[in-house]
C-alpha atoms as a PDB file:
ATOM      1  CA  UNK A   1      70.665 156.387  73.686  1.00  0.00           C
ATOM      2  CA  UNK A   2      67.990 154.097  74.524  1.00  0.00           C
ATOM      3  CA  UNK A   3      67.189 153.976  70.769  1.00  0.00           C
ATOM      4  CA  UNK A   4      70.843 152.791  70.127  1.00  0.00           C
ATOM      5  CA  UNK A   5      70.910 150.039  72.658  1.00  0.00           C
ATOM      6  CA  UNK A   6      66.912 148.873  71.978  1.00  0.00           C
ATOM      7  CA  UNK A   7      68.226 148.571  68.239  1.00  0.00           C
ATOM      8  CA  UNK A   8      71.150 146.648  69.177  1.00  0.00           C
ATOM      9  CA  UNK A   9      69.107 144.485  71.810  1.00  0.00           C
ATOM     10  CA  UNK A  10      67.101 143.477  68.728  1.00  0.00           C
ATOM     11  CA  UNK A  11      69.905 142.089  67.003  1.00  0.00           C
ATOM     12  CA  UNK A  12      69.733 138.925  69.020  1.00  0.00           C
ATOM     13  CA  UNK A  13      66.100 137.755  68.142  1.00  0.00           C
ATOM     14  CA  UNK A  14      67.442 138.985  64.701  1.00  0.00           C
ATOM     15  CA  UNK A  15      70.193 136.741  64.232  1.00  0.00           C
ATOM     16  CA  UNK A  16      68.739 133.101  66.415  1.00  0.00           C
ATOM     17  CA  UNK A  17      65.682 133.258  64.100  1.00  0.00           C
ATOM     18  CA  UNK A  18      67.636 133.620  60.386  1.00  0.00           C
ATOM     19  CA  UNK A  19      70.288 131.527  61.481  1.00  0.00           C
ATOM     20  CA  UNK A  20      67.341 129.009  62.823  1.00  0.00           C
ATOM     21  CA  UNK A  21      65.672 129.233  59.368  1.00  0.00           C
ATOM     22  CA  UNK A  22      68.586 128.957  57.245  1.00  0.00           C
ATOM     23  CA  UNK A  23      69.290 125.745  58.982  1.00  0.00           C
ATOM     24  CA  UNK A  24      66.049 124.225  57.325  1.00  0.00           C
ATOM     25  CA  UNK A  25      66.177 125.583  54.201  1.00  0.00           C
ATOM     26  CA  UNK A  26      68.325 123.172  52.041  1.00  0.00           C
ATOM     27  CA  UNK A  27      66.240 123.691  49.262  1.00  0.00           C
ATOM     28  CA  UNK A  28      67.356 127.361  48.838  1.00  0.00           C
ATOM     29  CA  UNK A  29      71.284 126.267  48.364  1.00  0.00           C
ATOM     30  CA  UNK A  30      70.173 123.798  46.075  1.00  0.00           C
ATOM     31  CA  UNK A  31      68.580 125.978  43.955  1.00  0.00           C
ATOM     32  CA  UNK A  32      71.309 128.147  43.414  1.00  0.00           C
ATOM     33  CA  UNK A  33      73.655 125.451  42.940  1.00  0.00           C
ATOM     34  CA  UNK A  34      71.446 124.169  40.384  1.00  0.00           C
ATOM     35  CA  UNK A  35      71.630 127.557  38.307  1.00  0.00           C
ATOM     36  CA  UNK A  36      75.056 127.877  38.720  1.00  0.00           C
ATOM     37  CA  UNK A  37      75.735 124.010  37.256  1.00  0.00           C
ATOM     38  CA  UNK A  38      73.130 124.667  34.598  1.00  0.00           C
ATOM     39  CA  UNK A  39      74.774 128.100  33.604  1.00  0.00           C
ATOM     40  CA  UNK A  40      78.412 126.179  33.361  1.00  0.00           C
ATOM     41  CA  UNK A  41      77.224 123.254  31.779  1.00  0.00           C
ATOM     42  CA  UNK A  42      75.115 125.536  28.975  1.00  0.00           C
ATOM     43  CA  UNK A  43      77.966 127.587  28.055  1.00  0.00           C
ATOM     44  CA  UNK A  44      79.954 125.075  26.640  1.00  0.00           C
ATOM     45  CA  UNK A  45      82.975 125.175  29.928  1.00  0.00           C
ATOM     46  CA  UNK A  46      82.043 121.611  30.707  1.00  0.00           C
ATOM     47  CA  UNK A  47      79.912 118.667  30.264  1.00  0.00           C
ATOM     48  CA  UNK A  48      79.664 117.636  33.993  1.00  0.00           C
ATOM     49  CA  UNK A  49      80.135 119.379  37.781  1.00  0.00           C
ATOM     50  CA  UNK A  50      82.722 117.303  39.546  1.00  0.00           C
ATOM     51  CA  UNK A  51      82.870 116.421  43.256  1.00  0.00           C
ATOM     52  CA  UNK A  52      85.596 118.689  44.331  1.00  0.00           C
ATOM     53  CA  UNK A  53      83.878 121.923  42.092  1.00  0.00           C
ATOM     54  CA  UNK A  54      80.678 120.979  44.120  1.00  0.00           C
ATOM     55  CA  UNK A  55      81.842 121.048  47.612  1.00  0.00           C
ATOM     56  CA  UNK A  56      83.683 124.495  46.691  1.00  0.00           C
ATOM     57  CA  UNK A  57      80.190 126.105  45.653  1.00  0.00           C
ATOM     58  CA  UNK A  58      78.304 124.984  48.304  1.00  0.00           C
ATOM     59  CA  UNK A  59      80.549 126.400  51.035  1.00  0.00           C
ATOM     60  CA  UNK A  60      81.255 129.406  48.934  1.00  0.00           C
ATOM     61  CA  UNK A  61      77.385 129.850  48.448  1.00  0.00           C
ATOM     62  CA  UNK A  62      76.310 129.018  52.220  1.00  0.00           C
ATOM     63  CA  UNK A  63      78.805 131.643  53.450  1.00  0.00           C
ATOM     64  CA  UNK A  64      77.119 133.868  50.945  1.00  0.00           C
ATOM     65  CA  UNK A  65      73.977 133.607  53.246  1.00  0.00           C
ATOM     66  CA  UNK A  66      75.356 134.078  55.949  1.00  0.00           C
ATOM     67  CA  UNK A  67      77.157 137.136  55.410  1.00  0.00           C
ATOM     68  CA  UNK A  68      73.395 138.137  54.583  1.00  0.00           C
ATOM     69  CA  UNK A  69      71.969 137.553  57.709  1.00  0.00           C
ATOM     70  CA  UNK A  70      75.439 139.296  59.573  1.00  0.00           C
ATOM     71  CA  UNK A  71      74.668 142.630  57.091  1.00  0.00           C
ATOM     72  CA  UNK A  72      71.710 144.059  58.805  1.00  0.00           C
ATOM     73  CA  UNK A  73      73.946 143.607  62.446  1.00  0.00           C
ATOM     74  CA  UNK A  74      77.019 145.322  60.465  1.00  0.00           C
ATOM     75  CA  UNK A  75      74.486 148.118  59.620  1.00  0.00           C
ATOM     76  CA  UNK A  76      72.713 148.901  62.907  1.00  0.00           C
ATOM     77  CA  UNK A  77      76.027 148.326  65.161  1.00  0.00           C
ATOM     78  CA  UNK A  78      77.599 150.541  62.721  1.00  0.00           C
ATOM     79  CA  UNK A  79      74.757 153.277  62.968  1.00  0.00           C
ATOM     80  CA  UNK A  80      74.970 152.099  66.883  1.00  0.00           C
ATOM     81  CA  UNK A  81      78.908 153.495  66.750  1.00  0.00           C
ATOM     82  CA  UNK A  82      78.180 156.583  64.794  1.00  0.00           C
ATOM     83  CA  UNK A  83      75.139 157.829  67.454  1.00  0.00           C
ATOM     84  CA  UNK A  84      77.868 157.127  70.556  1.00  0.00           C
ATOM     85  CA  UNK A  85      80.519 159.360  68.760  1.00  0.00           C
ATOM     86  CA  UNK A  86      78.016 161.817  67.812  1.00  0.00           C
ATOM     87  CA  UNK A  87      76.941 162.027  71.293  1.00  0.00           C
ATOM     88  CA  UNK A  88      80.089 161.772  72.988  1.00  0.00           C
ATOM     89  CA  UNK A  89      81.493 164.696  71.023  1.00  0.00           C
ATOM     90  CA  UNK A  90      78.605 166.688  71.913  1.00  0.00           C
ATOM     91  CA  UNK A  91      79.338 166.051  75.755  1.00  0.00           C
ATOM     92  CA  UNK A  92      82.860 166.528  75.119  1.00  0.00           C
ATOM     93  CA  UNK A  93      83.707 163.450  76.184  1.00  0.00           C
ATOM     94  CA  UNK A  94      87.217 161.615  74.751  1.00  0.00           C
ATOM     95  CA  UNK A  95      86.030 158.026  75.053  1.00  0.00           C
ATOM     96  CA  UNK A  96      84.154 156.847  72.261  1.00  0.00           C
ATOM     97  CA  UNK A  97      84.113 153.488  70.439  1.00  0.00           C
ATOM     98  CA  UNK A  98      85.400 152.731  67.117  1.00  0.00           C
ATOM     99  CA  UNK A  99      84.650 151.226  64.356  1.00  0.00           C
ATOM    100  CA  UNK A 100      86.894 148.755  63.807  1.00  0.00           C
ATOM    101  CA  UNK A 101      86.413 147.684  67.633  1.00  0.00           C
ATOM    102  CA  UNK A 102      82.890 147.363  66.660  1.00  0.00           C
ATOM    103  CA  UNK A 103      83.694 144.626  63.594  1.00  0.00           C
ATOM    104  CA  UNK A 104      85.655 142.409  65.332  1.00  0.00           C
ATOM    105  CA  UNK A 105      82.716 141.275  67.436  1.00  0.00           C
ATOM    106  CA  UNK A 106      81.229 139.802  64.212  1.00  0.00           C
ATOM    107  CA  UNK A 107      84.127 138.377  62.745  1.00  0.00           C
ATOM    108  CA  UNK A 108      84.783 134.549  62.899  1.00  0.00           C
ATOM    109  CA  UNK A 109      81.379 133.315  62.291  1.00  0.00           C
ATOM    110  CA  UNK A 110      81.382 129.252  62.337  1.00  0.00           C
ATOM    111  CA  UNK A 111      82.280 127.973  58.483  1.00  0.00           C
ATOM    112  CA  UNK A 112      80.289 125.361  56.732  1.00  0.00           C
ATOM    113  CA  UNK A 113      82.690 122.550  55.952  1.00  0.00           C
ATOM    114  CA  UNK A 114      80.547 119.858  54.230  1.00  0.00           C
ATOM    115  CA  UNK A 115      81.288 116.472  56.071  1.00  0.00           C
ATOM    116  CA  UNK A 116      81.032 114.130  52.972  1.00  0.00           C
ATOM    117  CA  UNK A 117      81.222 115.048  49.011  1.00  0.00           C
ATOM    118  CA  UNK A 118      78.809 114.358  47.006  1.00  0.00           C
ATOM    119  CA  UNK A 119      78.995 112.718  43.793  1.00  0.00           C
ATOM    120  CA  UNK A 120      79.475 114.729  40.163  1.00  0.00           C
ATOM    121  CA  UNK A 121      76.262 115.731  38.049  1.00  0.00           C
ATOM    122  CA  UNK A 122      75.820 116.630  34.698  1.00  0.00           C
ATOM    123  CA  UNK A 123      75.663 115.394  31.289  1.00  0.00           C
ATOM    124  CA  UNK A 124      76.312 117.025  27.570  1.00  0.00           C
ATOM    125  CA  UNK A 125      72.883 117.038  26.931  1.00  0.00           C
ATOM    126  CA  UNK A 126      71.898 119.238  29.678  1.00  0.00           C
ATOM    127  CA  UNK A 127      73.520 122.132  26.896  1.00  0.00           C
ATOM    128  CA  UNK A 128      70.552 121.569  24.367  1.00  0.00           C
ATOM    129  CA  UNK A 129      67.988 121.737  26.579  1.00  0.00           C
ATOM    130  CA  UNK A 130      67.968 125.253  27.193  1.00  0.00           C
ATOM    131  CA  UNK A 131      68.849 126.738  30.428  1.00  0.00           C
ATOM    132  CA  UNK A 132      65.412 126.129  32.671  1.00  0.00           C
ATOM    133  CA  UNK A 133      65.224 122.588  31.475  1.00  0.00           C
ATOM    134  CA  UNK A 134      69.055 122.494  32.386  1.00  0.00           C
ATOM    135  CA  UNK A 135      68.263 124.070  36.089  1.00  0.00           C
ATOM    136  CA  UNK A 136      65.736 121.686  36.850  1.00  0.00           C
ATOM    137  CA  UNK A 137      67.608 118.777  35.799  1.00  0.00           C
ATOM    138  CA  UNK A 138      70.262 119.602  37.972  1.00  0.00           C
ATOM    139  CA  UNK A 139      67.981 120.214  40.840  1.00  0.00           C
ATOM    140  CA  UNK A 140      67.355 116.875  40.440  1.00  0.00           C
ATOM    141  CA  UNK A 141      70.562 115.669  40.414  1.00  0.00           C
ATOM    142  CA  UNK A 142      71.647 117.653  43.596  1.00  0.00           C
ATOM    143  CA  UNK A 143      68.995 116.410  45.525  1.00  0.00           C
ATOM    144  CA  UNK A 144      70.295 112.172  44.743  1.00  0.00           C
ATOM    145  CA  UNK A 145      74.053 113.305  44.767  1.00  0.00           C
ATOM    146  CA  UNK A 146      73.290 115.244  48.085  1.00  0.00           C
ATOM    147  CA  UNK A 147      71.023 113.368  49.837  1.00  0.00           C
ATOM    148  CA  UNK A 148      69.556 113.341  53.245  1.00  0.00           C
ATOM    149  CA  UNK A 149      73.166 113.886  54.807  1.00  0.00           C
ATOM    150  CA  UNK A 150      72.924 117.387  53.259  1.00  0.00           C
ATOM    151  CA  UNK A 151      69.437 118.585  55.264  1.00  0.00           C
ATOM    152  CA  UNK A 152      71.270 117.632  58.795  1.00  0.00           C
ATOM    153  CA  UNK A 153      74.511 118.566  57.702  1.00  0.00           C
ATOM    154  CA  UNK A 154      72.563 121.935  57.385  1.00  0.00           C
ATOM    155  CA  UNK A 155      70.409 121.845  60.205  1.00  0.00           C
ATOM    156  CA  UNK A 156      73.273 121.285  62.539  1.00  0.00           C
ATOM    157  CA  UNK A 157      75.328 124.070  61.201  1.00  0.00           C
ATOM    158  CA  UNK A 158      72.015 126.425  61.425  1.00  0.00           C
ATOM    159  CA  UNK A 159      72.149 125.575  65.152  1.00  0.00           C
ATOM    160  CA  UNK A 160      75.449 126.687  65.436  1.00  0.00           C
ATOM    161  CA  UNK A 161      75.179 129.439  64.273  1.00  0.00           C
ATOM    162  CA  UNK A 162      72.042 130.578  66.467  1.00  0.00           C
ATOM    163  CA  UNK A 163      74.397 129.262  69.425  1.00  0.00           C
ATOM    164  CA  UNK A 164      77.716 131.812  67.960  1.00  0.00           C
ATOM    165  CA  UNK A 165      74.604 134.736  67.672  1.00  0.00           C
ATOM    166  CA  UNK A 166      73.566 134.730  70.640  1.00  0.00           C
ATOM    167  CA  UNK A 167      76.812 134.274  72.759  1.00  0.00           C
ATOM    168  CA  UNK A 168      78.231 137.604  69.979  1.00  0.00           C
ATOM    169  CA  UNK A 169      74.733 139.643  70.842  1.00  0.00           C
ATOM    170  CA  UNK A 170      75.561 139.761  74.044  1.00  0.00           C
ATOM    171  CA  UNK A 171      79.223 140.679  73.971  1.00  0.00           C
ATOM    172  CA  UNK A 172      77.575 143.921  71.476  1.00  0.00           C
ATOM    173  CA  UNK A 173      75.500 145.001  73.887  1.00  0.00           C
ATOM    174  CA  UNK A 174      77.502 145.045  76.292  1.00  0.00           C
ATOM    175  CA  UNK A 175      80.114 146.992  74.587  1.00  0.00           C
ATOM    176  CA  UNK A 176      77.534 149.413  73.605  1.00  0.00           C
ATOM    177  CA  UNK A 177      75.233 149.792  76.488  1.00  0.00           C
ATOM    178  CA  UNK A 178      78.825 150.063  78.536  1.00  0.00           C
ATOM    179  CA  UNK A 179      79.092 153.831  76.467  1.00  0.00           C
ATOM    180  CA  UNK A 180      75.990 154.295  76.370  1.00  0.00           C
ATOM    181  CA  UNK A 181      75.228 153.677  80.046  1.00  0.00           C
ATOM    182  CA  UNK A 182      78.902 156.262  81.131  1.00  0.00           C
ATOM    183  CA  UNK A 183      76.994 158.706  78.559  1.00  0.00           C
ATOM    184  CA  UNK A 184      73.916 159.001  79.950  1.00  0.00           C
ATOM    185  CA  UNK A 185      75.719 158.991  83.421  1.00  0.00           C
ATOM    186  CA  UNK A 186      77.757 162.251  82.380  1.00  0.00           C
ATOM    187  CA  UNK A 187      74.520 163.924  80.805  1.00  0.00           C
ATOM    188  CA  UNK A 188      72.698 163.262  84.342  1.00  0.00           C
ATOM    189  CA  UNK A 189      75.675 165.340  86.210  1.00  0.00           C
ATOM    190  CA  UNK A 190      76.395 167.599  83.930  1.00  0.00           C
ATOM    191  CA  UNK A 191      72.360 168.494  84.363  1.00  0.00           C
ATOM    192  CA  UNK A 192      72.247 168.546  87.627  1.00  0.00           C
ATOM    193  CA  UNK A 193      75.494 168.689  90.053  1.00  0.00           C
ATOM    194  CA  UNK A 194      77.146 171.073  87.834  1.00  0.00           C
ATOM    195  CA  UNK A 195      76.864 174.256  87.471  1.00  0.00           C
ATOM    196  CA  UNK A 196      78.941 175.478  84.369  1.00  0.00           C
ATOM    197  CA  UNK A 197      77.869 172.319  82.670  1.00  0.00           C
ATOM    198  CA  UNK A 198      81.367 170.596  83.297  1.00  0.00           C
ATOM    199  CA  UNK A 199      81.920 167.126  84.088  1.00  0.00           C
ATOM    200  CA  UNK A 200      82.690 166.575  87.808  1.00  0.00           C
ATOM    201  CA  UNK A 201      86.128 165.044  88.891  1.00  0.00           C
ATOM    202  CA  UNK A 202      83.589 162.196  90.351  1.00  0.00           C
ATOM    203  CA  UNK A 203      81.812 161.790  87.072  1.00  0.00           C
ATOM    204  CA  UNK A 204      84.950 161.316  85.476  1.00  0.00           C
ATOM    205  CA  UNK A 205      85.943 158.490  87.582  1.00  0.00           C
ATOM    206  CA  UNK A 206      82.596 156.661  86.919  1.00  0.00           C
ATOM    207  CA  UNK A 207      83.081 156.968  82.856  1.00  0.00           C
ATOM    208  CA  UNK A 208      86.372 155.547  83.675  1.00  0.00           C
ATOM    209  CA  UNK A 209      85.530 152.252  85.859  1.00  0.00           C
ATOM    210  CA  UNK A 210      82.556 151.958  83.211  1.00  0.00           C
ATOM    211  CA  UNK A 211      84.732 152.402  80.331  1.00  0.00           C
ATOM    212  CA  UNK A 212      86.944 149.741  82.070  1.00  0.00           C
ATOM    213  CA  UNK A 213      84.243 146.862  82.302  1.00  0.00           C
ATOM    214  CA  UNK A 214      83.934 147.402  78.109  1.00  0.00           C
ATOM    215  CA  UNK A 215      87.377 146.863  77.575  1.00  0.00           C
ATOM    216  CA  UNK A 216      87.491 143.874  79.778  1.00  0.00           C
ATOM    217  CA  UNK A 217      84.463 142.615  77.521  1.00  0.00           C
ATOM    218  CA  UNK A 218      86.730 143.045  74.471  1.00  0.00           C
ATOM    219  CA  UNK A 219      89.623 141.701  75.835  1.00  0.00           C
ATOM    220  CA  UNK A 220      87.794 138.758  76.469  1.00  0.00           C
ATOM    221  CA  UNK A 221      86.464 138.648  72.983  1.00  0.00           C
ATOM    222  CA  UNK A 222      89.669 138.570  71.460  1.00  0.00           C
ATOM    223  CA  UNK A 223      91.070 135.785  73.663  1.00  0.00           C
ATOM    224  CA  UNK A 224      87.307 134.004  72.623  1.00  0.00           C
ATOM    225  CA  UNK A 225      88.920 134.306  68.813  1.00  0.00           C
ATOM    226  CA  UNK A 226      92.041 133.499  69.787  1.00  0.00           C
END
C-alpha cells in the first residue's frame, strides 16, 4: 500500500512540471499545425487555411497534449484502484473504490480557448512544392499570423493548468491514501487484537469514519465541477 500511494504522490510533480513545459513550448503546436495545413493544402482540398479552420486545430491539437500529459495519471490511479480492490478483497473488506469514482477526479481539465484568431495562410503554390517545402512554409506563416499573442496565450494557459494539477493531486491522494490508510488499519488488527483473524466491531467503526472523510473529499469534488 505504500507503493500505491508513493505512486500516486508522484503524480503531482508529474503533472506541475509537463503542464509547466507545455506552457513554453509554442513551437511544438506550431509544428503540427504546420503539417496538418501543408497536408490539406497538398492534397488538392484547398488552396488556403482560413481563420475559423485555424482556431479549431489549435484547440483541437492543444487538448491533444494535454490528454497526453493526463494518460500516465489515468494509468497509475487506475493501477492505484485495481491494488485497493485486490487488497480489500483479500481482507474481506466491502469498501473499495471504483473506477469510475476514480475518473471523475481528472475530468474537467481547463480548455484552451484562443483569445484572438489569427489570420488565414496558404497559397496554391504551396501544392507544387512538395510536402516538406509546404510544412516549412507554413511554419512560417503560423509564426506572422500567430504572433507573440500566441507564446503568452500559451504560457498562461500552461500555468493553469499546473494550478488545476496540483489542487486535483491532492483531492487523488486523498481519496486513495483514505483506503489505503482504513486498509492498513484493518491488516494491523486483524494481526494483532484478533484472534481468528476477524475484523473487530472497533475496527469496523474506524474503516467507517475513514471511509467517511473520502466521501466527503468526493462530494466536495463534485460540487468543485459543479
Amino acid at each position: 500500500m505504500r507503493h500505491i500511494s508513493g505512486e500516486i504522490g508522484e503524480q503531482r510533480t508529474h503533472l506541475d512540471l509537463a503542464f509547466l513545459e507545455f506552457g513554453e513550448r509554442p513551437e511544438v503546436i506550431l509544428a503540427e499545425l504546420a503539417e496538418m495545413a501543408a497536408a490539406r493544402i497538398c492534397s488538392g482540398t484547398s488552396n488556403r487555411i482560413d481563420s475559423s479552420l485555424l482556431v479549431e486545430w489549435t484547440e483541437d491539437v492543444v487538448q491533444k497534449h494535454v490528454q497526453r500529459v493526463l494518460a500516465t495519471t489515468q494509468t497509475t490511479l487506475r493501477d492505484a484502484v485495481e491494488g485497493l480492490r485486490d487488497i480489500a478483497n483479500k481482507i474481506n473488506q466491502s469498501e473499495m473504490p471504483a473506477q469510475d469514482e476514480a475518473d471523475i477526479l481528472l475530468r474537467n481539465a481547463p480548455r484552451f480557448e484562443m483569445a484572438s484568431a489569427p489570420h488565414q495562410i496558404g497559397a496554391a503554390f504551396w501544392r507544387w512544392l512538395g510536402r516538406t517545402a509546404a510544412s516549412s512554409f507554413a511554419r512560417q506563416s503560423l509564426r506572422q499570423a500567430f504572433g507573440e499573442a500566441f507564446k503568452d496565450e500559451l504560457h498562461r494557459y500552461g500555468r493553469a493548468l499546473a494550478q488545476w494539477g496540483e489542487h486535483t493531486a491532492r483531492k487523488t491522494q486523498a481519496f486513495v491514501s483514505s483506503y489505503a490508510d482504513a486498509y492498513r488499519a484493518q491488516l494491523s488488527r486483524m494481526r494483532g487484537l484478533s484472534p481468528d483473524g476477524t475484523a473487530s466491531l472497533e475496527l469496523e467503526n474506524d474503516i467507517f469514519l475513514l471511509l467517511k472523510s473520502n466521501r466527503e473529499v468526493e462530494a466536495e469534488t463534485v460540487q468543485t465541477r459543479e
